[in-house]
N, C-alpha and C. Protein backbone atom coordinates (compact mmCIF):
# COMPACT_ATOMS: atom_id res chain seq x y z
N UNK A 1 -14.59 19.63 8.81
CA UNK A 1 -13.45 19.63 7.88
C UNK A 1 -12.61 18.38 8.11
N UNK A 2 -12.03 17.72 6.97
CA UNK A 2 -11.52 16.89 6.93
C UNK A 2 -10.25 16.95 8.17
N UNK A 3 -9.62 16.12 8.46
CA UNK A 3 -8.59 16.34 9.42
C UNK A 3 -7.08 16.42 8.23
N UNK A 4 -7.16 15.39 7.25
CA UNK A 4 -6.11 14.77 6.27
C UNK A 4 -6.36 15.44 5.31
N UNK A 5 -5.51 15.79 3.96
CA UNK A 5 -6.03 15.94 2.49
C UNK A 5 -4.66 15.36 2.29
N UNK A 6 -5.23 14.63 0.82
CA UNK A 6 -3.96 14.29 -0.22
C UNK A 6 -4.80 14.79 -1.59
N UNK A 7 -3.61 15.06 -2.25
CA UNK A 7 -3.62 15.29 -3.34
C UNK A 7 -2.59 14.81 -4.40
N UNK A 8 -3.22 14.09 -5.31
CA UNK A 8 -2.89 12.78 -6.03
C UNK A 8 -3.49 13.00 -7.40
N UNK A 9 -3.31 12.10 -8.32
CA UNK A 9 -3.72 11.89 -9.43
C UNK A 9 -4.91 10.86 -9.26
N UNK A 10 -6.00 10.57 -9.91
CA UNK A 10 -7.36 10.33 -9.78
C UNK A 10 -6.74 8.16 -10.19
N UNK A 11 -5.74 8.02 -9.86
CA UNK A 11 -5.27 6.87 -9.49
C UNK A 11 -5.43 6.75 -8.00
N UNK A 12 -5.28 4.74 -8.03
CA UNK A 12 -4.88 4.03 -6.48
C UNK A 12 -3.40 4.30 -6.18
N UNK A 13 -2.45 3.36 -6.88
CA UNK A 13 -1.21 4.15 -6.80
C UNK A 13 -0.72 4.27 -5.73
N UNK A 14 0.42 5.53 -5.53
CA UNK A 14 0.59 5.16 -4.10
C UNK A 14 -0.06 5.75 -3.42
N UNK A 15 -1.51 6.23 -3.57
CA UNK A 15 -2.63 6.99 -2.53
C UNK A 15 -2.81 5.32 -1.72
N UNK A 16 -2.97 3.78 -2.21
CA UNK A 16 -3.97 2.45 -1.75
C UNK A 16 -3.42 2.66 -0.36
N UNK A 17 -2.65 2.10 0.17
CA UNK A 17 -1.90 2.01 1.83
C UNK A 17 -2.45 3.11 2.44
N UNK A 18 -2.39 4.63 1.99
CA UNK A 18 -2.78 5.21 3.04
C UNK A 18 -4.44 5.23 3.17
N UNK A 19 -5.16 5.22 1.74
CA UNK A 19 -6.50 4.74 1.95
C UNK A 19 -7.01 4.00 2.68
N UNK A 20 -6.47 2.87 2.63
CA UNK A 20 -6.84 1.35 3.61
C UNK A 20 -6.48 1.70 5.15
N UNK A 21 -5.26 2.18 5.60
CA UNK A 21 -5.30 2.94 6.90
C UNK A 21 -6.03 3.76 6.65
N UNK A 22 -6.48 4.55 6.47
CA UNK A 22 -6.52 5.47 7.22
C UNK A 22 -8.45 5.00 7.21
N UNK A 23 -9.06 4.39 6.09
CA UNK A 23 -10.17 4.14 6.29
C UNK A 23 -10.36 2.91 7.54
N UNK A 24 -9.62 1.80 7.77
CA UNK A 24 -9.42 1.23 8.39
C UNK A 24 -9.10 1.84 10.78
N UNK A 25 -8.76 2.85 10.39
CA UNK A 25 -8.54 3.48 11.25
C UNK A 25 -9.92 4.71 11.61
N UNK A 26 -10.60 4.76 10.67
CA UNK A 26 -11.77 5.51 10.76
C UNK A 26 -11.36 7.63 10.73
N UNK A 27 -10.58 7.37 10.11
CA UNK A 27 -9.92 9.08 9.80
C UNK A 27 -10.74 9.65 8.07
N UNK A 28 -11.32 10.21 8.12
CA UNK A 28 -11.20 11.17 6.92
C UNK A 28 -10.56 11.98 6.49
N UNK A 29 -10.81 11.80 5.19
CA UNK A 29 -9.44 12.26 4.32
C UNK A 29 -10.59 13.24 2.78
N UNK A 30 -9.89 14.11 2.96
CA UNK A 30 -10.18 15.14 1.83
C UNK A 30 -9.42 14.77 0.38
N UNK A 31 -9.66 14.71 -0.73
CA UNK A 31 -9.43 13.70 -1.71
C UNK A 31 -9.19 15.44 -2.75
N UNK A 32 -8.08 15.65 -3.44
CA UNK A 32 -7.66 16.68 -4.44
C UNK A 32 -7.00 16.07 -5.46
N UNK A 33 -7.78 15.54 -6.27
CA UNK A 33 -7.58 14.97 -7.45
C UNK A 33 -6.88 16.27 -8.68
N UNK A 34 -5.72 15.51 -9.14
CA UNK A 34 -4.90 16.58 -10.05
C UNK A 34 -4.75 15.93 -11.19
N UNK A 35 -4.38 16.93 -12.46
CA UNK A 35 -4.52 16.28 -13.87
C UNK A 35 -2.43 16.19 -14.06
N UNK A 36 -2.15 15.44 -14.83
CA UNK A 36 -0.49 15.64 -14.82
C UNK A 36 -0.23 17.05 -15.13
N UNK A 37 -0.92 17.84 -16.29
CA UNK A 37 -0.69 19.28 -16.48
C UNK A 37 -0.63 19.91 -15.24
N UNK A 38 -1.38 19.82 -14.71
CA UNK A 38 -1.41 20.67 -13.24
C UNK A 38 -0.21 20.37 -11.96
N UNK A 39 0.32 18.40 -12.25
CA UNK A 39 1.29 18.50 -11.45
C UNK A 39 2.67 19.19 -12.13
N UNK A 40 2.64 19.62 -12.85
CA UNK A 40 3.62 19.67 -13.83
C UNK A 40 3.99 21.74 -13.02
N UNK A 41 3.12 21.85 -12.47
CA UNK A 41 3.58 23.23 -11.97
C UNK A 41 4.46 23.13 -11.05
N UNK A 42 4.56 22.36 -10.55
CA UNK A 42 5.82 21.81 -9.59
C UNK A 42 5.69 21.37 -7.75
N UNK A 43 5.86 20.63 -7.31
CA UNK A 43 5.94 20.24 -6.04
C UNK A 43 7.34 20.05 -5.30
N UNK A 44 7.33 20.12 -4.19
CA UNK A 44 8.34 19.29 -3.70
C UNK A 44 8.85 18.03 -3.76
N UNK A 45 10.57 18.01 -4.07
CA UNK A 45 10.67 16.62 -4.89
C UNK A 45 10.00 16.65 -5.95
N UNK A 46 9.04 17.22 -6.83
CA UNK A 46 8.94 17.46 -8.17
C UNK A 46 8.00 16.15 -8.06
N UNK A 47 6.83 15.46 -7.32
CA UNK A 47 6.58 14.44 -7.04
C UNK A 47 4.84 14.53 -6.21
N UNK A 48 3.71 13.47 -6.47
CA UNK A 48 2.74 13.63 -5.82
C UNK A 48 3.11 11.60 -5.12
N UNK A 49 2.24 11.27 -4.49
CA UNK A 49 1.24 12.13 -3.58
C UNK A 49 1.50 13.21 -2.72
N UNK A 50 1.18 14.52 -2.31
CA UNK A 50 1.12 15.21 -1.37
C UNK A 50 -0.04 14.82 -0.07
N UNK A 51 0.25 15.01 1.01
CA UNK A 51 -0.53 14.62 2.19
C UNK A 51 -0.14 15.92 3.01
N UNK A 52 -1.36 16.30 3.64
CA UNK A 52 -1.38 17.92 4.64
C UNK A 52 -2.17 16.88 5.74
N UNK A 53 -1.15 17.44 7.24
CA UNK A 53 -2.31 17.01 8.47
C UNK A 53 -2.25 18.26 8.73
N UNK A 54 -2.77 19.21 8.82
CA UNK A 54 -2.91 20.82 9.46
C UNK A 54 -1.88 21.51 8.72
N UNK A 55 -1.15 21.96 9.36
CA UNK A 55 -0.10 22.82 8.78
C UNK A 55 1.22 21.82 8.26
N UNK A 56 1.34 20.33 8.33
CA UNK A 56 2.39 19.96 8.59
C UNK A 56 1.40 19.29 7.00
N UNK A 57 2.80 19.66 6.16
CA UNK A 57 2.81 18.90 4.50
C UNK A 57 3.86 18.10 4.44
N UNK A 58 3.41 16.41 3.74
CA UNK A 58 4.35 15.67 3.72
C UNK A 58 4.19 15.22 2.15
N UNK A 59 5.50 14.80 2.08
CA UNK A 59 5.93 14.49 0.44
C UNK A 59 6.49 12.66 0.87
N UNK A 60 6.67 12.11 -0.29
CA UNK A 60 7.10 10.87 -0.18
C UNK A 60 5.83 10.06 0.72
N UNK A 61 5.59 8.86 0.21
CA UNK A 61 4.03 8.11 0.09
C UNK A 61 5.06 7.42 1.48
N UNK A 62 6.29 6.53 1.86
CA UNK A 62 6.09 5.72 2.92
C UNK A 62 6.89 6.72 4.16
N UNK A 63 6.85 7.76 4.09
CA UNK A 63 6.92 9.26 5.42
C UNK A 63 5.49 9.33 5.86
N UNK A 64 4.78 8.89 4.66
CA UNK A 64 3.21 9.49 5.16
C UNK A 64 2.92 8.59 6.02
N UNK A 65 2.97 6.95 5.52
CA UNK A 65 2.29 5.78 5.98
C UNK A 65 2.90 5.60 7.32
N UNK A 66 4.65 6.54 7.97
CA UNK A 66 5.23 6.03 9.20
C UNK A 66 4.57 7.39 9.61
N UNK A 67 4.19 8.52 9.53
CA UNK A 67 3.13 9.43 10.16
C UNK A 67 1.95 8.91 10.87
N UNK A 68 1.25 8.43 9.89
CA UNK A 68 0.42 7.70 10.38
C UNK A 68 0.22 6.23 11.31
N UNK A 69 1.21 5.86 10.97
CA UNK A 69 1.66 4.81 12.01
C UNK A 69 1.77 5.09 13.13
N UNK A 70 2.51 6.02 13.48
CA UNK A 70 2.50 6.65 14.80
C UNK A 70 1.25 7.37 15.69
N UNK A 71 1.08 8.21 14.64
CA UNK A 71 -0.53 8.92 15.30
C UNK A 71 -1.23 8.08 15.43
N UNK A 72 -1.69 6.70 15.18
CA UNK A 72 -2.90 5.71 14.82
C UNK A 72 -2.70 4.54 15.13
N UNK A 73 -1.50 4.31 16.27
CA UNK A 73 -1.38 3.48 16.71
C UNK A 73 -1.43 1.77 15.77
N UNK A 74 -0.18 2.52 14.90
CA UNK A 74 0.18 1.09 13.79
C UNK A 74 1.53 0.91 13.71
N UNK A 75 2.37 1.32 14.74
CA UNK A 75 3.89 1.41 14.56
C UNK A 75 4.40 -0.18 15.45
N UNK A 76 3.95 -0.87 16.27
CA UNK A 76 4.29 -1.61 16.84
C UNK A 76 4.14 -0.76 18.12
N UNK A 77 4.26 -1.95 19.30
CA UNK A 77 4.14 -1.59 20.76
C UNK A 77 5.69 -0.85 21.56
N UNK A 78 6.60 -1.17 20.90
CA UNK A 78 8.05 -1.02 21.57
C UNK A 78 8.81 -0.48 20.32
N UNK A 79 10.06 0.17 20.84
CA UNK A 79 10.93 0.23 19.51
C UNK A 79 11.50 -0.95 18.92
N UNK A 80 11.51 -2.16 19.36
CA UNK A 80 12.41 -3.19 18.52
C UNK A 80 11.06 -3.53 17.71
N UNK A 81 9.93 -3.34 18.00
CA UNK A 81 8.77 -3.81 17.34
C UNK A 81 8.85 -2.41 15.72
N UNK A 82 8.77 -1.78 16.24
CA UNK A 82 8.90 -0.13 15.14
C UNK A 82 9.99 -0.67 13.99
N UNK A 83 11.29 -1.53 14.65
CA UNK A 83 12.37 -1.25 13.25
C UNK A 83 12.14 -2.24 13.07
N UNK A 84 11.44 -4.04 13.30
CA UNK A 84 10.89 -4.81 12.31
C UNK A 84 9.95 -4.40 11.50
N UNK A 85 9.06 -3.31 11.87
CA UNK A 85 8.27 -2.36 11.06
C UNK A 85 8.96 -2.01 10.09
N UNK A 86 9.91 -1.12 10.23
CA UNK A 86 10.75 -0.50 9.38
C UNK A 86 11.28 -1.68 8.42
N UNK A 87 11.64 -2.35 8.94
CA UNK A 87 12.59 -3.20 8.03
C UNK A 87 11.49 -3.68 6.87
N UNK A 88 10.43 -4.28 7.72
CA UNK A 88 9.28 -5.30 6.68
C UNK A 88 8.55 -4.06 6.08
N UNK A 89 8.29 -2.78 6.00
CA UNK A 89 8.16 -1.81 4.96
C UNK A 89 9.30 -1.75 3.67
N UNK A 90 10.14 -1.44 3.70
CA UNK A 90 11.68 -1.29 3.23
C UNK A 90 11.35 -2.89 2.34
N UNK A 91 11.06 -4.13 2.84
CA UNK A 91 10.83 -4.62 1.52
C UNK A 91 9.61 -5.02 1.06
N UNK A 92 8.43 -4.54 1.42
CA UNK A 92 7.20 -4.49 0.98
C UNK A 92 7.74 -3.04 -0.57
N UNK A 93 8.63 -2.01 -0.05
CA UNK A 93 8.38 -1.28 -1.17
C UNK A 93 9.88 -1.83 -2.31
N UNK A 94 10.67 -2.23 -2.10
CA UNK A 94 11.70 -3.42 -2.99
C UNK A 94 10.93 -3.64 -3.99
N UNK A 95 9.83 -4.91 -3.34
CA UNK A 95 8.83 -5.57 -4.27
C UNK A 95 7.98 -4.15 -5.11
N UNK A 96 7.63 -3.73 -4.47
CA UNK A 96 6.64 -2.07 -4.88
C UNK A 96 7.18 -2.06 -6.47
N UNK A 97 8.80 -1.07 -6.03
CA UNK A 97 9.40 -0.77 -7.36
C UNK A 97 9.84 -1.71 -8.12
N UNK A 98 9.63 -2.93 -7.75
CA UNK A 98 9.86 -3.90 -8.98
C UNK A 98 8.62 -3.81 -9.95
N UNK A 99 7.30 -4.00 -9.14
CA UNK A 99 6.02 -4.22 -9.81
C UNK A 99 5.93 -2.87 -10.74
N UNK A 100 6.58 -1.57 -10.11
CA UNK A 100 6.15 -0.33 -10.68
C UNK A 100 6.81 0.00 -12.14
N UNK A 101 8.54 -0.84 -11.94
CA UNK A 101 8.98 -0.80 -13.00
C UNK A 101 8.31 -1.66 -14.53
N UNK A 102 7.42 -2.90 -13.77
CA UNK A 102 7.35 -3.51 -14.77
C UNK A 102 5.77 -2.99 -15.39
N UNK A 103 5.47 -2.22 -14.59
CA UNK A 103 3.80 -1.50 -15.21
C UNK A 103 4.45 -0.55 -16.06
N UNK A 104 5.71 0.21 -16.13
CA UNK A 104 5.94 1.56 -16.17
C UNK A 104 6.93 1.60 -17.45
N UNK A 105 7.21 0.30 -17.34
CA UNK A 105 8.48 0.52 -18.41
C UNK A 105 8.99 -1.14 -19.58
N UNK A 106 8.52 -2.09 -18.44
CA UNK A 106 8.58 -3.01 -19.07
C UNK A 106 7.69 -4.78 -19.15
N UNK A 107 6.23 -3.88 -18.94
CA UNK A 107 5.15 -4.82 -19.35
C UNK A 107 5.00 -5.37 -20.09
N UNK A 108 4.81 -5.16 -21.40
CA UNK A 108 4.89 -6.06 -22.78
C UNK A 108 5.55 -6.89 -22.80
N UNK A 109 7.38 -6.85 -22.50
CA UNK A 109 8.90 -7.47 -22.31
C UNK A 109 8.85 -8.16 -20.95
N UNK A 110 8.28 -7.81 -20.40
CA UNK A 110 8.59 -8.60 -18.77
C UNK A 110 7.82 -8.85 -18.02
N UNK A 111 6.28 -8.89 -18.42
CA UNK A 111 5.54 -9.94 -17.17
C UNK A 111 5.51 -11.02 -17.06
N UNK A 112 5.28 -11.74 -18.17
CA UNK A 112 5.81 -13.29 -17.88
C UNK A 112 7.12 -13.46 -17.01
N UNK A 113 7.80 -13.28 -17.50
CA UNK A 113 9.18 -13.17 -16.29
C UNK A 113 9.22 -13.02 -15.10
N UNK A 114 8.23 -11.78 -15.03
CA UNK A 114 8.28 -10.83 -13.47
C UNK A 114 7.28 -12.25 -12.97
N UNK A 115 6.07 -12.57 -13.40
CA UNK A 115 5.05 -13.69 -12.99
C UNK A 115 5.90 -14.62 -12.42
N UNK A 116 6.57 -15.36 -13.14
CA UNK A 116 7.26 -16.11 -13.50
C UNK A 116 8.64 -16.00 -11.82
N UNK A 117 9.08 -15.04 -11.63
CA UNK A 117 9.76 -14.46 -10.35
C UNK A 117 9.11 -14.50 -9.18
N UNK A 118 8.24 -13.91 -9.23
CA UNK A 118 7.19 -13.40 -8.35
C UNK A 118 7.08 -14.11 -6.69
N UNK A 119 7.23 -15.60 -7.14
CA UNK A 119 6.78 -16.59 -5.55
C UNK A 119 8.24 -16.54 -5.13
N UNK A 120 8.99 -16.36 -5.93
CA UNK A 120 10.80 -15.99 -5.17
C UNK A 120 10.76 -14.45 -3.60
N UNK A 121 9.51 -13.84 -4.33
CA UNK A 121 9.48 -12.36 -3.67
C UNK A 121 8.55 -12.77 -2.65
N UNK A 122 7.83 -13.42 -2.87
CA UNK A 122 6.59 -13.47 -1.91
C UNK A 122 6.93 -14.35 -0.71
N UNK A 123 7.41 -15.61 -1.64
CA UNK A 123 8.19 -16.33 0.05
C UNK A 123 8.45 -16.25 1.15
N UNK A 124 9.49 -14.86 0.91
CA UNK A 124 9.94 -14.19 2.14
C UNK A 124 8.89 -13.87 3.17
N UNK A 125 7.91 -12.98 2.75
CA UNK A 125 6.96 -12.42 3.37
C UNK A 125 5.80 -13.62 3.80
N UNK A 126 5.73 -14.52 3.32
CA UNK A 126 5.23 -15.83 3.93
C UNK A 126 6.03 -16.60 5.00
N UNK A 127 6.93 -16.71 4.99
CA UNK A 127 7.95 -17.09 5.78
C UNK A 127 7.66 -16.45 7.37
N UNK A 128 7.58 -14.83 7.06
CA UNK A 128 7.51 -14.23 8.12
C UNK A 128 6.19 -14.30 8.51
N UNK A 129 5.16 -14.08 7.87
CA UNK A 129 3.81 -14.50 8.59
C UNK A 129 3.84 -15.73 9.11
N UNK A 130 4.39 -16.58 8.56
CA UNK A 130 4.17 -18.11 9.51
C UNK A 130 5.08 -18.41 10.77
N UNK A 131 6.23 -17.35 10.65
CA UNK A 131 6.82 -17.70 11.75
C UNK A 131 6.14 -17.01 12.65
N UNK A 132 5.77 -15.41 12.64
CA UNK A 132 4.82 -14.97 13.29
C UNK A 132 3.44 -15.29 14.05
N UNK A 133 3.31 -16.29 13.07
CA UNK A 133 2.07 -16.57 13.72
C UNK A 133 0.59 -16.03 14.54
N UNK A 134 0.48 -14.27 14.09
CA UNK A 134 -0.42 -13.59 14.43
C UNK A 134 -1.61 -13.13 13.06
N UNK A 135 -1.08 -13.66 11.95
CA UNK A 135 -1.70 -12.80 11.04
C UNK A 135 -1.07 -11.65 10.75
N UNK A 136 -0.02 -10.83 11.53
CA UNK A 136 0.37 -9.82 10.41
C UNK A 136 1.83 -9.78 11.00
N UNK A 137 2.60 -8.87 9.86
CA UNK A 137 4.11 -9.15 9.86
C UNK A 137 4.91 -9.16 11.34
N UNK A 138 4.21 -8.04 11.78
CA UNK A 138 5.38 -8.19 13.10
C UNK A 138 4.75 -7.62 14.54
N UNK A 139 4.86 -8.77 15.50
CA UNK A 139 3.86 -8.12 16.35
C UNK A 139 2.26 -9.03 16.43
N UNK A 140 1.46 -8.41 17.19
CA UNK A 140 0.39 -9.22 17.04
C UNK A 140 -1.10 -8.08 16.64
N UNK A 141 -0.57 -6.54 16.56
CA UNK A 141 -1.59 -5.88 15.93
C UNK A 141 -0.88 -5.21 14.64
N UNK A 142 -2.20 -5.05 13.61
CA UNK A 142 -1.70 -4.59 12.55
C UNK A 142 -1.00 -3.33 12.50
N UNK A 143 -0.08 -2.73 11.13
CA UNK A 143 0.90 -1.93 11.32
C UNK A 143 0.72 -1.00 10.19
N UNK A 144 1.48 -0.76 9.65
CA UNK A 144 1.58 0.18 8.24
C UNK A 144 1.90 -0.25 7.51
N UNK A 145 3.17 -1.34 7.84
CA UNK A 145 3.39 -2.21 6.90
C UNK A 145 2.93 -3.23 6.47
N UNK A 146 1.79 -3.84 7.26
CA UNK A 146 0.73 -4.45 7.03
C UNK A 146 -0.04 -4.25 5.62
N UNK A 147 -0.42 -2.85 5.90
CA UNK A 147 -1.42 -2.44 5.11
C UNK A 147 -0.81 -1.74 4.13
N UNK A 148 0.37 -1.48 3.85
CA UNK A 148 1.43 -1.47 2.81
C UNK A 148 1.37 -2.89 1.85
N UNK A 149 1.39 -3.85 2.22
CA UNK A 149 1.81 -4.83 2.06
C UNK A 149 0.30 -5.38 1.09
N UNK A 150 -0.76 -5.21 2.22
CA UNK A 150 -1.90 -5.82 1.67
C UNK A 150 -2.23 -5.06 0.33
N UNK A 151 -1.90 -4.11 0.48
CA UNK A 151 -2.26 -3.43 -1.31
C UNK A 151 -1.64 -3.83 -2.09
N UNK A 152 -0.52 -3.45 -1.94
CA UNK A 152 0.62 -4.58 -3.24
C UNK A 152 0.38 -5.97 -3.32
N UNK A 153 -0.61 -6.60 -2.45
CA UNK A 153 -0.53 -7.94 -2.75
C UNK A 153 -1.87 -7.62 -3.57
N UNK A 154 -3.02 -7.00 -3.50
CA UNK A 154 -4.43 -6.60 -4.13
C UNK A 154 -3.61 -6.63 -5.37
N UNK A 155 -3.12 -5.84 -6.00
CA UNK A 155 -2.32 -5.41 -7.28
C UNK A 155 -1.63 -6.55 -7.87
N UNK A 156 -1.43 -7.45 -7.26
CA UNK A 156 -0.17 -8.54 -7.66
C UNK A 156 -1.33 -9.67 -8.09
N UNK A 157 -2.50 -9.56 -7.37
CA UNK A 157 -3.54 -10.47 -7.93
C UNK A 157 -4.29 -10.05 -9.28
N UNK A 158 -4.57 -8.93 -9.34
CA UNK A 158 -4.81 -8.33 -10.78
C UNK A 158 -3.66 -8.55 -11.62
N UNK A 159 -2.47 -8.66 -11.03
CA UNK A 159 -1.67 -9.14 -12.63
C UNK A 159 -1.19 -10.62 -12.42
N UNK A 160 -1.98 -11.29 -11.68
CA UNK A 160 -1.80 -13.05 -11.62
C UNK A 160 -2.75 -13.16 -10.50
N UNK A 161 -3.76 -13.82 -10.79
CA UNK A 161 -4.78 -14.08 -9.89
C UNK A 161 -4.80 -15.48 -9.02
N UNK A 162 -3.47 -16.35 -9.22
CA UNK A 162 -3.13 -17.20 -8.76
C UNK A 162 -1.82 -17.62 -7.69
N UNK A 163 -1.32 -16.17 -7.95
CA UNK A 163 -0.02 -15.40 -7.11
C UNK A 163 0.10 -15.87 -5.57
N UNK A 164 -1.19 -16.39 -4.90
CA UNK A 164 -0.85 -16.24 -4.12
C UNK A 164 -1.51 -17.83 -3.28
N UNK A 165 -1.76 -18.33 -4.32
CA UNK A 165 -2.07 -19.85 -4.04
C UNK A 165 -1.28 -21.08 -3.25
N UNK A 166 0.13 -20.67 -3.62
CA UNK A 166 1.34 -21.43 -2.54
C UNK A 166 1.45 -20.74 -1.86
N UNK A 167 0.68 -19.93 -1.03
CA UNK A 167 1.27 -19.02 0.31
C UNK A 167 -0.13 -18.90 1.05
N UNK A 168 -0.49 -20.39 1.77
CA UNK A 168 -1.02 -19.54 2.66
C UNK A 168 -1.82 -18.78 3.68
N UNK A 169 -0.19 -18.37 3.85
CA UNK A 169 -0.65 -17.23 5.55
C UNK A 169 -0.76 -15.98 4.68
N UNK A 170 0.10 -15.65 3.77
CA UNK A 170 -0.45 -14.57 2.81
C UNK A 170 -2.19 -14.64 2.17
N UNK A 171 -2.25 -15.69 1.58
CA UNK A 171 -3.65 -15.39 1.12
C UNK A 171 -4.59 -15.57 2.48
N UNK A 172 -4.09 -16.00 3.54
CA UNK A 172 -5.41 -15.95 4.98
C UNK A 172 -5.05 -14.41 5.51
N UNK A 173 -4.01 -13.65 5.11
CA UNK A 173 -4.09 -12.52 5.36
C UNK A 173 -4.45 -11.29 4.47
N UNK A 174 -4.72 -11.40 3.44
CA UNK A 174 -5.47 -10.86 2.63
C UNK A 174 -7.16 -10.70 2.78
N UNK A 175 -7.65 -12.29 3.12
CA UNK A 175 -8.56 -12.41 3.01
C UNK A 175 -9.01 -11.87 4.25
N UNK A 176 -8.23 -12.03 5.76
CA UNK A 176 -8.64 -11.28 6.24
C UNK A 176 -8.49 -9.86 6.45
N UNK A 177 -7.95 -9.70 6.05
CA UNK A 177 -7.83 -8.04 5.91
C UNK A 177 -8.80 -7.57 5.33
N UNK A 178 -8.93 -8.03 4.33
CA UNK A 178 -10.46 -7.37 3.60
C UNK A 178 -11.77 -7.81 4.07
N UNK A 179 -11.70 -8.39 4.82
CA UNK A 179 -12.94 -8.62 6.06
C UNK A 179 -12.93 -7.50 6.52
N UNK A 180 -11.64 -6.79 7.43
CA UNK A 180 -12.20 -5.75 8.21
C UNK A 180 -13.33 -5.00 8.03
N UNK A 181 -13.85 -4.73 8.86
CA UNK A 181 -15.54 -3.75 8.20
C UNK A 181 -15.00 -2.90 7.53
N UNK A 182 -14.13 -1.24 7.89
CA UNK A 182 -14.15 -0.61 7.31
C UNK A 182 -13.24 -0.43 6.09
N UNK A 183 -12.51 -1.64 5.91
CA UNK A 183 -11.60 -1.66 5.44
C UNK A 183 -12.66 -2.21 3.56
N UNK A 184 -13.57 -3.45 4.06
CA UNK A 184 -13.91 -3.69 3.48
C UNK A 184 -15.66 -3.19 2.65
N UNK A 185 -15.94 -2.06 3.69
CA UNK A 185 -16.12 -1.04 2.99
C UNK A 185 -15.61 -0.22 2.02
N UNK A 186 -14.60 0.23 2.11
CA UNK A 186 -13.98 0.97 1.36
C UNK A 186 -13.40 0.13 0.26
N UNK A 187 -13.66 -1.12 -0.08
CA UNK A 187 -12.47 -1.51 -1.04
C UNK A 187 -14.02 -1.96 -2.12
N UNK A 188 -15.42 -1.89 -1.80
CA UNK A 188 -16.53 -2.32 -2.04
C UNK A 188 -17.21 -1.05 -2.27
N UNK A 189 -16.49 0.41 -1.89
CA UNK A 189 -17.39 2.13 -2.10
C UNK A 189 -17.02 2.29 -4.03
N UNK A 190 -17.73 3.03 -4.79
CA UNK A 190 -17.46 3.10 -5.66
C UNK A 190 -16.52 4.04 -6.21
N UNK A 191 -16.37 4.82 -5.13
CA UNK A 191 -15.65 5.80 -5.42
C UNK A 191 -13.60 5.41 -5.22
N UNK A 192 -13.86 4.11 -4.49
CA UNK A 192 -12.46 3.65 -4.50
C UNK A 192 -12.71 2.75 -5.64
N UNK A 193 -13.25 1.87 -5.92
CA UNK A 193 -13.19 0.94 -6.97
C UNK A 193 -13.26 1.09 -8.86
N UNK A 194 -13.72 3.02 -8.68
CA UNK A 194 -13.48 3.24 -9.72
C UNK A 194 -12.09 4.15 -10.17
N UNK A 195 -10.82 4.20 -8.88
CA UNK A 195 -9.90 4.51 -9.11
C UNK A 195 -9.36 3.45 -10.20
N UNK A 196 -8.47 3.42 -11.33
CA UNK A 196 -7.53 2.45 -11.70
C UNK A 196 -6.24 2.29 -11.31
N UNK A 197 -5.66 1.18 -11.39
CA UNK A 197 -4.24 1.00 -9.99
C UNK A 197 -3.24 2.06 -10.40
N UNK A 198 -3.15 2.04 -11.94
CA UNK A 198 -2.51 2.67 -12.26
C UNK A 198 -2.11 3.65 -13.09
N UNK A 199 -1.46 4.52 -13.56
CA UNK A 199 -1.35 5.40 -14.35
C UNK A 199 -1.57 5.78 -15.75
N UNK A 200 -1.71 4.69 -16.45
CA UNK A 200 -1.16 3.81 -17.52
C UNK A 200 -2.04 2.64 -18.39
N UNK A 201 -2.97 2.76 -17.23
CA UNK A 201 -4.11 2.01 -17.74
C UNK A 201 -3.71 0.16 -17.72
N UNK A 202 -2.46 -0.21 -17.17
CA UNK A 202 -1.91 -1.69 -17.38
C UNK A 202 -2.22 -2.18 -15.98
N UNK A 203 -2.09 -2.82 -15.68
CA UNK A 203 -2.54 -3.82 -14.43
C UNK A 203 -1.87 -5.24 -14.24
């Protein structure tokens, strides 16, 4: 039996981060694909993804990803290492709900713009990989926010495939990231690649 289940809508979404950990980490995960009618019976927070480790059910997608951080040894080595974690999550998901708003509400009206914005957002997070100098945000092994990060950047290349051409320690961390074996298994299984990112069918 699986150790994990989520249950999600037959989207990437915010299931990608914990996919990539947790495949990356070598954990299986039980997959409960739901139709909106069916979420519509109600959850906690009124909201999916849902994630079960045994008896313990979690709501909210970046509670799950600092769960797992911890159990799986992706939180950083020390606590001052954990709240640069914290912090460089906190704006990996900033950027998140920007991208989400503009799939969700104002694509037609605002991708050129958002495109057009975009290396203003990314900077930052280049900035910090280069001062870092390990390949990932904070610390010298990967984190949650890592692999937070690397999905939203996957997504940011489907809606500009050139996004990430002035940056990079970002694009050498992409690229390696998706080297990882299992990581890059899973992003190459068909059963992840025939998720779509998003809800909505826009990209």
């Amino acid at each position: 039996m699986a150790p994990y289940t989520l249950t999600y809508f037959p989207i990437k979404g915010r299931s990608g981060p914990l996919r990539i950990l947790l495949a990356d980490k070598e954990q299986q995960l039980k997959d409960v694909m739901v139709s909106r009618e069916e979420w519509m019976r109600g959850e906690v927070f009124g909201q999916l993804p849902k994630f079960e480790d045994g008896d313990l059910v979690l709501y909210q997608s970046n509670t799950m990803l600092r769960h797992l951080g911890r159990k799986h040894a992706a939180y950083g080595k020390n606590d001052c290492e954990a709240s640069l974690i914290d912090m460089m999550n906190d704006g990996v998901e900033d950027l998140r709900l920007k991208y989400i708003k503009l799939i969700y509400q104002e694509y037609e009206t605002g991708k050129d713009a958002f495109i057009k914005d975009l290396p203003n957002h990314l900077k930052a997070f280049e900035n910090v990989m280069a001062k870092n100098k390990t390949g990932f945000l904070v610390g010298d092994q990967i984190s949650f926010a890592d692999y937070n990060l690397f999905d939203l950047l996957l997504n940011l290349r489907v809606l500009s495939s050139s996004c990430l051409d002035p940056f990079p320690n970002l694009k050498s961390f992409v690229e390696k990231t998706s080297a990882r074996p299992k990581i890059k298994a899973l992003l190459e299984s068909e059963s992840f690649k025939k998720l779509p990112i998003n809800g909505n069918g826009k990209q």
